[in-house]
Protein backbone atom coordinates (compact mmCIF):
# COMPACT_ATOMS: atom_id res chain seq x y z
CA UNK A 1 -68.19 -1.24 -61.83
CA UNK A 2 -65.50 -1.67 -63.76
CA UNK A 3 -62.09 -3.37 -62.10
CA UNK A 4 -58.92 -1.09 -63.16
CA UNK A 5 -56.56 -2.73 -65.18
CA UNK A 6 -53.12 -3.24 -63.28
CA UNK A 7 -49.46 -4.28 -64.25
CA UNK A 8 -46.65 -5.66 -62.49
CA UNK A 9 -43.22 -5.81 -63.22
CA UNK A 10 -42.88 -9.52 -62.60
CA UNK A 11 -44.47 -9.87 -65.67
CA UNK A 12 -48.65 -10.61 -64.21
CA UNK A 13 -51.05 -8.19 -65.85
CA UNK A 14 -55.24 -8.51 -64.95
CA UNK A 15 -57.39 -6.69 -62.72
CA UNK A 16 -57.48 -4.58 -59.17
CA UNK A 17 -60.24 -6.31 -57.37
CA UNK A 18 -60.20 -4.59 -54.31
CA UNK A 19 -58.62 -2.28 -52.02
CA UNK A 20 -59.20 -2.40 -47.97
CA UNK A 21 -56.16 -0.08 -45.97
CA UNK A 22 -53.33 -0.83 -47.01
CA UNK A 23 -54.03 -4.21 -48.50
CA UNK A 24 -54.47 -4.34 -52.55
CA UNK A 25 -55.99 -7.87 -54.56
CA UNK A 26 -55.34 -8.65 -57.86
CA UNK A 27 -56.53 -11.09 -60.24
CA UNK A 28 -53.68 -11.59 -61.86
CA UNK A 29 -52.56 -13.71 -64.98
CA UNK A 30 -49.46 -15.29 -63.63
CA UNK A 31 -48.75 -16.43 -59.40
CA UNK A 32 -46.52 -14.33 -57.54
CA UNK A 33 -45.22 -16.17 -54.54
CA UNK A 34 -45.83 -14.69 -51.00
CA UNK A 35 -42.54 -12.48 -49.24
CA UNK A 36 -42.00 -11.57 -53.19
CA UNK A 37 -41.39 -7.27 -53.59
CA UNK A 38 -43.34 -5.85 -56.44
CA UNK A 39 -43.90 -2.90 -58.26
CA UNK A 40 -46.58 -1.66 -60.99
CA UNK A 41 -49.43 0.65 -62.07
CA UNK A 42 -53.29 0.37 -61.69
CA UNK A 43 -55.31 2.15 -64.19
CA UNK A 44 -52.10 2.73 -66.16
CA UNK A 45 -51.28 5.86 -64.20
CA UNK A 46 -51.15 4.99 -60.37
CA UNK A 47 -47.93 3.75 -59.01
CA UNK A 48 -47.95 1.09 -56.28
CA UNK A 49 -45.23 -0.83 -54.83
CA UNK A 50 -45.55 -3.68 -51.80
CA UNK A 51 -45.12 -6.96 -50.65
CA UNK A 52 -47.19 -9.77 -51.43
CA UNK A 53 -49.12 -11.49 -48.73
CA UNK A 54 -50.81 -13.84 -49.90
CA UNK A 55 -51.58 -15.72 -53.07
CA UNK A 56 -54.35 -18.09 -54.44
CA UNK A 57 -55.31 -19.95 -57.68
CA UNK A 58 -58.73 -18.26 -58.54
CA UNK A 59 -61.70 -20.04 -59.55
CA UNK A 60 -60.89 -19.13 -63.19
CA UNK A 61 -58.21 -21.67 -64.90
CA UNK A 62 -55.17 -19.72 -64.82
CA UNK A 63 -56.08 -16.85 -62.84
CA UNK A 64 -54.58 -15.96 -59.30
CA UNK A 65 -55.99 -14.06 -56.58
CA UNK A 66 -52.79 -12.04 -55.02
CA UNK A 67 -53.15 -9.84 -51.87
CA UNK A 68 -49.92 -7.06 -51.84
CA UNK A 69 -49.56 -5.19 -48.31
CA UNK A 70 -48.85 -1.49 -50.26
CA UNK A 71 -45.56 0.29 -49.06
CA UNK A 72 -43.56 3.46 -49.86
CA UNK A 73 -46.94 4.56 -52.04
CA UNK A 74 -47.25 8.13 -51.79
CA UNK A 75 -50.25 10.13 -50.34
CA UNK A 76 -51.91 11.20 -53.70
CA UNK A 77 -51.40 7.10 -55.32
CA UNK A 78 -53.46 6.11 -51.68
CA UNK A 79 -55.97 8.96 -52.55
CA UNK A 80 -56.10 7.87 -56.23
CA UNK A 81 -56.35 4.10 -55.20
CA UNK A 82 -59.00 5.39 -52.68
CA UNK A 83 -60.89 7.06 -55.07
CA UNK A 84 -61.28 3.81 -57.75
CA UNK A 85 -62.74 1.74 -55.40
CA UNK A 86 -64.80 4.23 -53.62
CA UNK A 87 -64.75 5.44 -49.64
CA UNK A 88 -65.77 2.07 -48.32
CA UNK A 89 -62.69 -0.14 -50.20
C-alpha cells in the first residue's frame, strides 16, 4: 500500500503512516514539538487539524515520526481518513 502524501503548515511535508481513532502518524521531514497546533492535508484533498502528541526521530536520518490527536475534523475528512487506511486503521 501506498502511504498518502500529507502537508503541514509548519512547513513538514512526508507521509501518513497510520491512522488508529482519533490519533494520526506522520513521517514527516521536519520535528514538530509536542503541545504544538497544526493544520494540513493528506492526499492533497483531506483537511485535518490537531494537536501533536508525540514526536520521534525515525530510524531514517532526518525523518520524524509525529503522532497528532485530530480535532475539529469534520465527519466526511474522518470517513475519508478512514477509508485510506482501511476499516482496521
Amino acid at each position: 500500500m501506498t502511504r498518502p502524501a500529507l502537508v503541514l503548515t509548519v512547513g513538514a511535508e512526508g507521509e501518513a503512516i497510520s491512522l488508529e481513532k482519533d490519533r494520526l502518524r506522520l513521517d514527516a521531514s521536519a520535528p514538530v514539538p509536542p503541545g504544538s497546533r497544526v493544520e494540513g492535508t493528506v492526499a492533497g484533498t483531506i483537511a485535518i487539524r490537531g494537536k501533536v502528541i508525540g514526536a520521534a526521530r525515525a530510524a531514517t536520518p532526518g525523518r520524524y515520526v509525529v503522532t497528532i490527536k485530530l480535532a475539529d475534523v469534520t465527519r466526511g475528512e474522518r470517513e475519508q481518513l478512514t477509508a485510506l487506511f482501511g476499516a482496521g486503521g
